[in-house]
Protein backbone atom coordinates (compact mmCIF):
# COMPACT_ATOMS: atom_id res chain seq x y z
CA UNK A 1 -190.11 -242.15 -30.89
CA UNK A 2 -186.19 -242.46 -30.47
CA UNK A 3 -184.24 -239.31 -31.27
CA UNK A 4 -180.39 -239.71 -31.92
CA UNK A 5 -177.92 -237.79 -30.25
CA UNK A 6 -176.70 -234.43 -31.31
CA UNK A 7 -173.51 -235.17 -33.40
CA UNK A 8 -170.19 -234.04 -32.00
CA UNK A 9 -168.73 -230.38 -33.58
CA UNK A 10 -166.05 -231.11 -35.51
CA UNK A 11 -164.29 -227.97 -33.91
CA UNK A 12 -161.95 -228.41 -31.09
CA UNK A 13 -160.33 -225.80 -28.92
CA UNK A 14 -156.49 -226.70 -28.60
CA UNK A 15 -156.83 -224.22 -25.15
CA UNK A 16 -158.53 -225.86 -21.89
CA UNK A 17 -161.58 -223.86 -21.22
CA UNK A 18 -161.79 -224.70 -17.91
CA UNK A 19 -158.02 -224.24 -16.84
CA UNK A 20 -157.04 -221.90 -14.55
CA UNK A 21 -154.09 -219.03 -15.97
CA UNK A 22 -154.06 -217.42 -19.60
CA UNK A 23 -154.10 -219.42 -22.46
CA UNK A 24 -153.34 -218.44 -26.40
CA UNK A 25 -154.99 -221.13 -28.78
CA UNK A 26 -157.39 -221.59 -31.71
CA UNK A 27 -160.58 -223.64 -32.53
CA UNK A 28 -159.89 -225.68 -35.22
CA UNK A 29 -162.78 -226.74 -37.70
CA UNK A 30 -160.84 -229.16 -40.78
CA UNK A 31 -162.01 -227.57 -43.82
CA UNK A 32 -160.10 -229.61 -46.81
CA UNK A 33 -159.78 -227.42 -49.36
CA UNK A 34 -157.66 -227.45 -52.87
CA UNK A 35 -154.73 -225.88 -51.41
CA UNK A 36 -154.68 -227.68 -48.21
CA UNK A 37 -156.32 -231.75 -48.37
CA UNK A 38 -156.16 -232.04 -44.56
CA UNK A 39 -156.53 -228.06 -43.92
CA UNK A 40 -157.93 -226.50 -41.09
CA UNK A 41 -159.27 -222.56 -40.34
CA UNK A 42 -157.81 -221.30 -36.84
CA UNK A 43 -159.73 -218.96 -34.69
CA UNK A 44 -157.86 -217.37 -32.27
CA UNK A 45 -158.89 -217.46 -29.07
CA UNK A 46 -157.80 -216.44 -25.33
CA UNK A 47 -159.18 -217.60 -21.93
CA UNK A 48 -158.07 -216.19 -19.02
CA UNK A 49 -159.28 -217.73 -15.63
CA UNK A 50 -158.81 -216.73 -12.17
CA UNK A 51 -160.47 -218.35 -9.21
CA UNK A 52 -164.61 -218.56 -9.18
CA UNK A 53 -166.90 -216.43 -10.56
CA UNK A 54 -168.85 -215.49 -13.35
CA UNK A 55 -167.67 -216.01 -16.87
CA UNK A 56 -167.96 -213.49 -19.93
CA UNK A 57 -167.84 -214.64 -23.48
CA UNK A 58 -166.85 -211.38 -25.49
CA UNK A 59 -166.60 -211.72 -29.65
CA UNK A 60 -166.14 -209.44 -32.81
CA UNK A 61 -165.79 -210.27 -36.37
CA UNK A 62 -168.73 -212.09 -36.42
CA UNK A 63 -169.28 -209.87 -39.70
CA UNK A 64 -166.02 -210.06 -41.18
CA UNK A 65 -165.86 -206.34 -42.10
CA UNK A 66 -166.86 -204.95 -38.48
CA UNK A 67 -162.85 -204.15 -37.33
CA UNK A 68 -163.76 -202.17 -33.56
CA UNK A 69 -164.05 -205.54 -31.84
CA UNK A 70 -161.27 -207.14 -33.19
CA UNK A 71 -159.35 -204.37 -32.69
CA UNK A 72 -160.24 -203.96 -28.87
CA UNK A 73 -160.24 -207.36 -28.47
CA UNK A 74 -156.90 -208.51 -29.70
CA UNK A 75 -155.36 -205.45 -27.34
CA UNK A 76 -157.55 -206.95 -23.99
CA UNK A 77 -156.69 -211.00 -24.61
CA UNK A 78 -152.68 -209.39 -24.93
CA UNK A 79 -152.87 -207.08 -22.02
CA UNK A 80 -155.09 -208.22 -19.09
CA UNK A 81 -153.80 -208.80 -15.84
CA UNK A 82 -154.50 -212.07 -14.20
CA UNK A 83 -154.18 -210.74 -10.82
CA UNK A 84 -157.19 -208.50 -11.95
CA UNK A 85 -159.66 -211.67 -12.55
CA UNK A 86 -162.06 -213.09 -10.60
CA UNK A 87 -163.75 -216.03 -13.13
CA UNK A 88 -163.37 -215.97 -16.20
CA UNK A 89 -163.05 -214.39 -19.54
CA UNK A 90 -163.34 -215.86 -22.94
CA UNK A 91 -162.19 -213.71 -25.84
CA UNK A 92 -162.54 -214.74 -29.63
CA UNK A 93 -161.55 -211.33 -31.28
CA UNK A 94 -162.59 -212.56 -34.78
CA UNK A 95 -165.25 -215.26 -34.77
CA UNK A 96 -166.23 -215.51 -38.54
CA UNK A 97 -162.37 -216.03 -39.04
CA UNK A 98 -162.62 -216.33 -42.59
CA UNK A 99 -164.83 -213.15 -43.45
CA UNK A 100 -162.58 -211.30 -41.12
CA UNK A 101 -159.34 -212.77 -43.26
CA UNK A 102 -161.07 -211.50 -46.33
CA UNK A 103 -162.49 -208.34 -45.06
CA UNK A 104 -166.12 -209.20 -46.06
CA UNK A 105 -168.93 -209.23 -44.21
CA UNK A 106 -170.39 -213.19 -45.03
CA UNK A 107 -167.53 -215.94 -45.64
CA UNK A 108 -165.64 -216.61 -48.60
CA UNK A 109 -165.98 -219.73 -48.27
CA UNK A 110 -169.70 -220.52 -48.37
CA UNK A 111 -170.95 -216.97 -48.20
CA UNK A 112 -172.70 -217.54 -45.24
CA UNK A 113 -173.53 -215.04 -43.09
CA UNK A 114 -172.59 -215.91 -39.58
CA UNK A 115 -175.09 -213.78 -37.78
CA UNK A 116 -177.99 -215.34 -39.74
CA UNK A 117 -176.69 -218.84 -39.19
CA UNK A 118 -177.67 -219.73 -35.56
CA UNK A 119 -178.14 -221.94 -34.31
CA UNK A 120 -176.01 -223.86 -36.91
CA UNK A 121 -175.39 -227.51 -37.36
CA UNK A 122 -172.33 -229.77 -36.84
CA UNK A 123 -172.70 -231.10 -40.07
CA UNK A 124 -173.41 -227.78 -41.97
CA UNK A 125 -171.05 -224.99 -43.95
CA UNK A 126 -168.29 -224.05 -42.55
CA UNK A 127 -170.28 -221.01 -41.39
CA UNK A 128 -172.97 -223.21 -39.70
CA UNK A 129 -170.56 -225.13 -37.81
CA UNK A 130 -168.87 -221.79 -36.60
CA UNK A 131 -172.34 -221.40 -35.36
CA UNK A 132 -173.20 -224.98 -34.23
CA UNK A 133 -170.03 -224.54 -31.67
CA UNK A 134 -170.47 -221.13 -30.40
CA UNK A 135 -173.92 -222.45 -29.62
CA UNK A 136 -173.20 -225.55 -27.42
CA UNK A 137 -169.92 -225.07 -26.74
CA UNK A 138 -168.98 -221.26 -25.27
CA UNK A 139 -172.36 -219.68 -25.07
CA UNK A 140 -173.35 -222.50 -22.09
CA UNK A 141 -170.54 -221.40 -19.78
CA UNK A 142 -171.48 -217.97 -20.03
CA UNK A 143 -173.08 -215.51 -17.98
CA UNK A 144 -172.57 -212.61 -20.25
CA UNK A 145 -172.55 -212.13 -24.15
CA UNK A 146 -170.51 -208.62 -25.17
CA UNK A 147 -171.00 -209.29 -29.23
CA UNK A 148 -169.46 -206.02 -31.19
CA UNK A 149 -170.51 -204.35 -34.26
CA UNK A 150 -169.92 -201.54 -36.38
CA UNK A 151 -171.68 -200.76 -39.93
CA UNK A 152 -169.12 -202.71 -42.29
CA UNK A 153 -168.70 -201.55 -45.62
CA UNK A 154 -171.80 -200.47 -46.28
CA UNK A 155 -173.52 -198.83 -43.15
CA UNK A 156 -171.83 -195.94 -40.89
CA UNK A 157 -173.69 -196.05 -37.22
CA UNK A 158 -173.90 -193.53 -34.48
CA UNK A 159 -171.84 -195.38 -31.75
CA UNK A 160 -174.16 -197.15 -29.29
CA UNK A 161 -174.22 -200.00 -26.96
CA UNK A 162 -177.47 -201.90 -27.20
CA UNK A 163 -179.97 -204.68 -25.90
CA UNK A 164 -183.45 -205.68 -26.95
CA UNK A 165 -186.92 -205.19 -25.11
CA UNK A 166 -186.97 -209.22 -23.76
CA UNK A 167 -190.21 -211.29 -22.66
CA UNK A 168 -188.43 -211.98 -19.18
CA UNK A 169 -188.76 -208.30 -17.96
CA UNK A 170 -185.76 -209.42 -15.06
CA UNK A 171 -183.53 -210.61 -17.67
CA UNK A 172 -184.14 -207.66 -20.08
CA UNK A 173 -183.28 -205.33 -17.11
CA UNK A 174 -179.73 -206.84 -16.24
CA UNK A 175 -179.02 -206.72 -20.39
CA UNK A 176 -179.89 -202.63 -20.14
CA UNK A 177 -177.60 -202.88 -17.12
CA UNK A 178 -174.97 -203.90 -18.63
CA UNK A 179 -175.42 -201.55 -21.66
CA UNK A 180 -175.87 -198.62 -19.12
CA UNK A 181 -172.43 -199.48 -17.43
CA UNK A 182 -170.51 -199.81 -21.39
CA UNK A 183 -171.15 -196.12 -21.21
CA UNK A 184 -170.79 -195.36 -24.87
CA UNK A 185 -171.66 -192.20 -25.93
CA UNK A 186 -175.47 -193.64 -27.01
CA UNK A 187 -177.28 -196.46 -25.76
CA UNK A 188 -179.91 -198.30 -27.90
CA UNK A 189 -183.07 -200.19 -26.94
CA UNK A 190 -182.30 -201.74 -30.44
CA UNK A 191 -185.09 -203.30 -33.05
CA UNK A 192 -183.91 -205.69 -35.46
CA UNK A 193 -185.38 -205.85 -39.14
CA UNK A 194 -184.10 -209.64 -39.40
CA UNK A 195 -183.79 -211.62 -36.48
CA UNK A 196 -183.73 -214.82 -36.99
CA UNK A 197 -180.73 -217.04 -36.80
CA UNK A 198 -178.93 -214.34 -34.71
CA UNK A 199 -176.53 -214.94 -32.01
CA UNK A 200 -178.11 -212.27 -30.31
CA UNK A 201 -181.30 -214.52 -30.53
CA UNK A 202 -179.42 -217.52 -29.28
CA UNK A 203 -177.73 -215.94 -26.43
CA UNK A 204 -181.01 -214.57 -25.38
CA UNK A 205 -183.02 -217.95 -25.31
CA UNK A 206 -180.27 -219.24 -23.08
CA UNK A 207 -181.46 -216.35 -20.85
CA UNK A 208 -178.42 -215.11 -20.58
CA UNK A 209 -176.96 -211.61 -20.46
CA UNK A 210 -176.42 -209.68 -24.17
CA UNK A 211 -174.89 -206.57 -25.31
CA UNK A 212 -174.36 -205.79 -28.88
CA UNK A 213 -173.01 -202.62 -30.20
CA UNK A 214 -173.08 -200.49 -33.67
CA UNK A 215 -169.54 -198.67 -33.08
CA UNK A 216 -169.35 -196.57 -36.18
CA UNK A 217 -168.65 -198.07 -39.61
CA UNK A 218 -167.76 -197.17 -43.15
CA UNK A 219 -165.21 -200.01 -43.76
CA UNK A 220 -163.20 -198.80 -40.90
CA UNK A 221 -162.23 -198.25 -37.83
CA UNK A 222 -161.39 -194.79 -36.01
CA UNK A 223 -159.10 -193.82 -32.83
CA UNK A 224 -162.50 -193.15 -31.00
CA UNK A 225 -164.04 -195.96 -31.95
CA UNK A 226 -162.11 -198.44 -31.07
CA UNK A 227 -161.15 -196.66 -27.55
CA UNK A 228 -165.24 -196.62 -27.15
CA UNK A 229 -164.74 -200.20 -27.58
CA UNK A 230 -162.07 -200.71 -25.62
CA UNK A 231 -163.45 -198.71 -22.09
CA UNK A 232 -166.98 -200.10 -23.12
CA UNK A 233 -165.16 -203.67 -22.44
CA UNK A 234 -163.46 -202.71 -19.43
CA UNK A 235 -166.43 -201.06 -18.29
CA UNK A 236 -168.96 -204.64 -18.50
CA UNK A 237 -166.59 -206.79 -16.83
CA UNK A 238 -166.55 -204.48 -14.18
CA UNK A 239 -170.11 -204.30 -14.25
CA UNK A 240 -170.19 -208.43 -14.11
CA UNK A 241 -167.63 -208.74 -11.02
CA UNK A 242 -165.24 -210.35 -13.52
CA UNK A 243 -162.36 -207.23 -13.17
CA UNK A 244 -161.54 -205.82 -10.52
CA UNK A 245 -162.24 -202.05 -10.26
CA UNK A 246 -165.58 -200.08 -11.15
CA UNK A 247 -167.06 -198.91 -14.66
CA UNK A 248 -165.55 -195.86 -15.77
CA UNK A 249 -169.52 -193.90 -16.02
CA UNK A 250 -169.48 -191.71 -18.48
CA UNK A 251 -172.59 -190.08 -19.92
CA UNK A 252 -174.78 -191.93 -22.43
CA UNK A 253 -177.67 -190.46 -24.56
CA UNK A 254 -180.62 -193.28 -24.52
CA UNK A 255 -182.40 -193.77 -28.06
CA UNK A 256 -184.84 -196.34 -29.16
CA UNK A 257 -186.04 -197.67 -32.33
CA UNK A 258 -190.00 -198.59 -31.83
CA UNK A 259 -191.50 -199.54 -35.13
CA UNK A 260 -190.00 -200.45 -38.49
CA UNK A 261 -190.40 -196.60 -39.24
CA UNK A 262 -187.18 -196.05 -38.27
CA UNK A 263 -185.96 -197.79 -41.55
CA UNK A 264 -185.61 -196.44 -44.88
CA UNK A 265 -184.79 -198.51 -47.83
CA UNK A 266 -183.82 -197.29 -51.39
CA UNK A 267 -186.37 -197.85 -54.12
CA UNK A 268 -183.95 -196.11 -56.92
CA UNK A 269 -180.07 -197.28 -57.56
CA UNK A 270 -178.03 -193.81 -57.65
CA UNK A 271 -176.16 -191.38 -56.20
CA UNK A 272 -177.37 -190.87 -52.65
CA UNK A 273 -176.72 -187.44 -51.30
CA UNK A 274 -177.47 -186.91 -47.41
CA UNK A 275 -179.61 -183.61 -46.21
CA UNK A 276 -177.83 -183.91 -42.63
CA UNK A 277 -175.17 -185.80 -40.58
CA UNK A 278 -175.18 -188.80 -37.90
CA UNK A 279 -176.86 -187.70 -34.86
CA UNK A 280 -178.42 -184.45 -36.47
CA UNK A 281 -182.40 -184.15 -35.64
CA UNK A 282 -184.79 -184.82 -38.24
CA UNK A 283 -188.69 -184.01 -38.46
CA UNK A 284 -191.35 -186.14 -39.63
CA UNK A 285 -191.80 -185.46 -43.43
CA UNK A 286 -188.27 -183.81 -43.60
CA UNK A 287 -185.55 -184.92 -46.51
CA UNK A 288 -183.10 -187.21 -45.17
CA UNK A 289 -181.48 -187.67 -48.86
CA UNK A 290 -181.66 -187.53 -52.22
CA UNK A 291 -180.58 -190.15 -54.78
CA UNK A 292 -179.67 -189.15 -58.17
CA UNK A 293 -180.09 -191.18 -61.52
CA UNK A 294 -176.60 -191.52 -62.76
CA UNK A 295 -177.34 -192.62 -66.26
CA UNK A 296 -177.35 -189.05 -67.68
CA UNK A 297 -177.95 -185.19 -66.73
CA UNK A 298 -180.96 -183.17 -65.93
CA UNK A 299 -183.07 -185.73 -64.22
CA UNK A 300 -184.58 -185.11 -61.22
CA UNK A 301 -183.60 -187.03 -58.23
CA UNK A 302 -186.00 -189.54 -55.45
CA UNK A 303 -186.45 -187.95 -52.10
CA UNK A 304 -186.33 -189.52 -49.19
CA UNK A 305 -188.25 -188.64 -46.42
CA UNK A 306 -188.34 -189.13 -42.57
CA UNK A 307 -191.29 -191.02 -41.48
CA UNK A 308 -190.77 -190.01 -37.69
CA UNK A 309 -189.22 -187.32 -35.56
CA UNK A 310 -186.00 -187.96 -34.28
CA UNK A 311 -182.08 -187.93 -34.97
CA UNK A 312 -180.28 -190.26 -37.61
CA UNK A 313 -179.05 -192.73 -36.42
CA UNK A 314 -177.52 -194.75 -39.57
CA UNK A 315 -176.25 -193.90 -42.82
CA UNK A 316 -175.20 -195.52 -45.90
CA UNK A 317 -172.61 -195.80 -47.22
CA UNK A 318 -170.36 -194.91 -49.85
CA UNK A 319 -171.76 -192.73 -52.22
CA UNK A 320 -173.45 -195.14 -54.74
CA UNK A 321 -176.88 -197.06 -53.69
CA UNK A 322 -178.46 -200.09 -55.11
CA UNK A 323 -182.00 -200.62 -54.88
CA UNK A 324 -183.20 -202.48 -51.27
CA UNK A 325 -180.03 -201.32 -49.46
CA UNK A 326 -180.63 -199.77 -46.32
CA UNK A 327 -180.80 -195.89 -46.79
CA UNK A 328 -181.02 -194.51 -42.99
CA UNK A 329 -181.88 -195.67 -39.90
CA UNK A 330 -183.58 -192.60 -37.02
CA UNK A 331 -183.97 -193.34 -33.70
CA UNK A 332 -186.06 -191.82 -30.90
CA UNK A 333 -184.25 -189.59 -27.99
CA UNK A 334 -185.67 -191.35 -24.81
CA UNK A 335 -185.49 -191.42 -21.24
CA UNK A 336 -183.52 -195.22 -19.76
CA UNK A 337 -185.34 -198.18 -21.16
């Protein structure tokens, strides 16, 4: 049976990705929209390229409300010395553009969700053709993935580099490498509650090299955090042979998450009150919050209690929960994956 050809993306870079130097451009994607017939969303992007050698794809804002990549990212693609290079470095500091423009975490456009949307298709939303050309168009020409994240609006995070436990025991090994040599201050063998359609996924598949982060949260972005995300940068392209120089080691405190334990979800909208702080050790059985009814006084409120021992790792956040939100996440103190 005949198969047709994948159809082109209708995203072009106006950089070359393959020339040599520093280059400021955008990927254009035509969206025609009411107030713009022939419009067209513009993701920044930066290549620089110096002589042979491995390449590095590095993104944030792929959840439009995550700001320590951007942040660390806009500072690199403006500041890194050429001389420094040896390969190549591809830097989209924002790569759900419009999420990032709106400060949400899924589009405004389409509310898709970008990190749910891979591998994505050339003739999908606007968020699935984000996808569709990250997929066949940058990920191929790298050799390492650096994807950041924080907790967004809703979710405040210890900060930790991470990778996953990987069928291909070689490739999993040079993906805790490179989370080793970030050197935040924690370092996550990381389980994910919803994996499919990730770029994480996607990258992984490809067999490349992937590190992800959770850099904080809360809506923001702190001094700290962003300098963790800034060094942690520097730090994996030394790692890769791409900058010159050696990681700046600093010490990391491994965790894992092994079962779907680690979760709690909220059964009870409410006012959620925590019994301890990010990175404070909890017991099995222990209160990690309480949620109070809100509707009037004197009612008792829903505990919430650790299933496992170990410290928490994730929070939520701000002060009111909704029913199915994501109340805590602990995490296991362990030796290097």
């Amino acid at each position: 049976m005949l198969t047709s050809a994948p159809r082109p993306s209708p995203m072009t870079a106006t950089v070359d990705l393959d020339a040599q130097g520093v280059h400021h451009g955008h990927l254009r994607l035509p969206h025609s929209r009411d107030d713009s017939a022939w419009g067209s969303i513009m993701i920044p992007i930066c290549v620089v390229a110096n002589g042979s050698g491995p390449t590095a794809l590095l993104t944030g804002g792929n959840h439009g409300d995550e700001y320590e990549g951007p942040a660390a990212l806009f500072e690199l693609a403006r500041t890194l010395d050429l001389a420094q290079v040896s390969g190549r470095i591809i830097i989209v500091p924002a790569l759900n553009y419009p999420a990032f423009r709106a400060g949400t975490r899924t589009s405004p456009i389409d509310r898709g969700n970008l990190n749910r949307s891979f591998p994505g298709r050339p003739d999908g939303t606007v968020t699935e053709k984000i996808a569709d050309y990250v997929t066949r168009h940058l990920i191929p020409l790298a050799d390492i993935v650096l994807d950041f994240h924080s907790g967004g609006r809703t979710l405040d995070f210890l900060p930790y580099a991470a990778a996953h436990a990987l069928p291909d025991k070689d490739q999993e090994t040079r993906c805790f490498a490179a989370v080793e040599a970030f050197a935040a201050p924690f370092s996550m063998k990381m389980l994910e509650i919803d994996a499919v359609g990730m770029l994480d996924t996607t990258v992984e598949e490809m067999g490349k090299v992937f590190v992800t982060t959770e850099l904080g949260g809360a809506g923001t972005a702190t001094a700290n955090s962003i300098d963790i995300a800034r060094r942690g940068t520097l730090n994996v392209l030394r790692h890769a042979g791409i900058l010159a120089g050696t990681p700046d080691h600093q010490d990391t405190r491994w965790l894992d998450m092994p079962s779907s334990e680690c979760f709690t979800f909220a059964e009870d909208d409410g006012l959620i009150a925590f019994a301890l702080d990010l990175g404070q050790p909890v017991k099995t059985g222990e209160i990690i919050a309480r949620v109070y009814p809100i509707g009037r006084t004197g009612l008792a409120p829903t505990e919430y209690r650790a299933a496992m021992d170990g410290v928490l790792a994730a929070r939520h956040v701000p002060g009111l929960i909704k029913a199915g939100d994501c109340l805590s996440v602990i995490a296991t103190i362990t030796e290097h994956p």
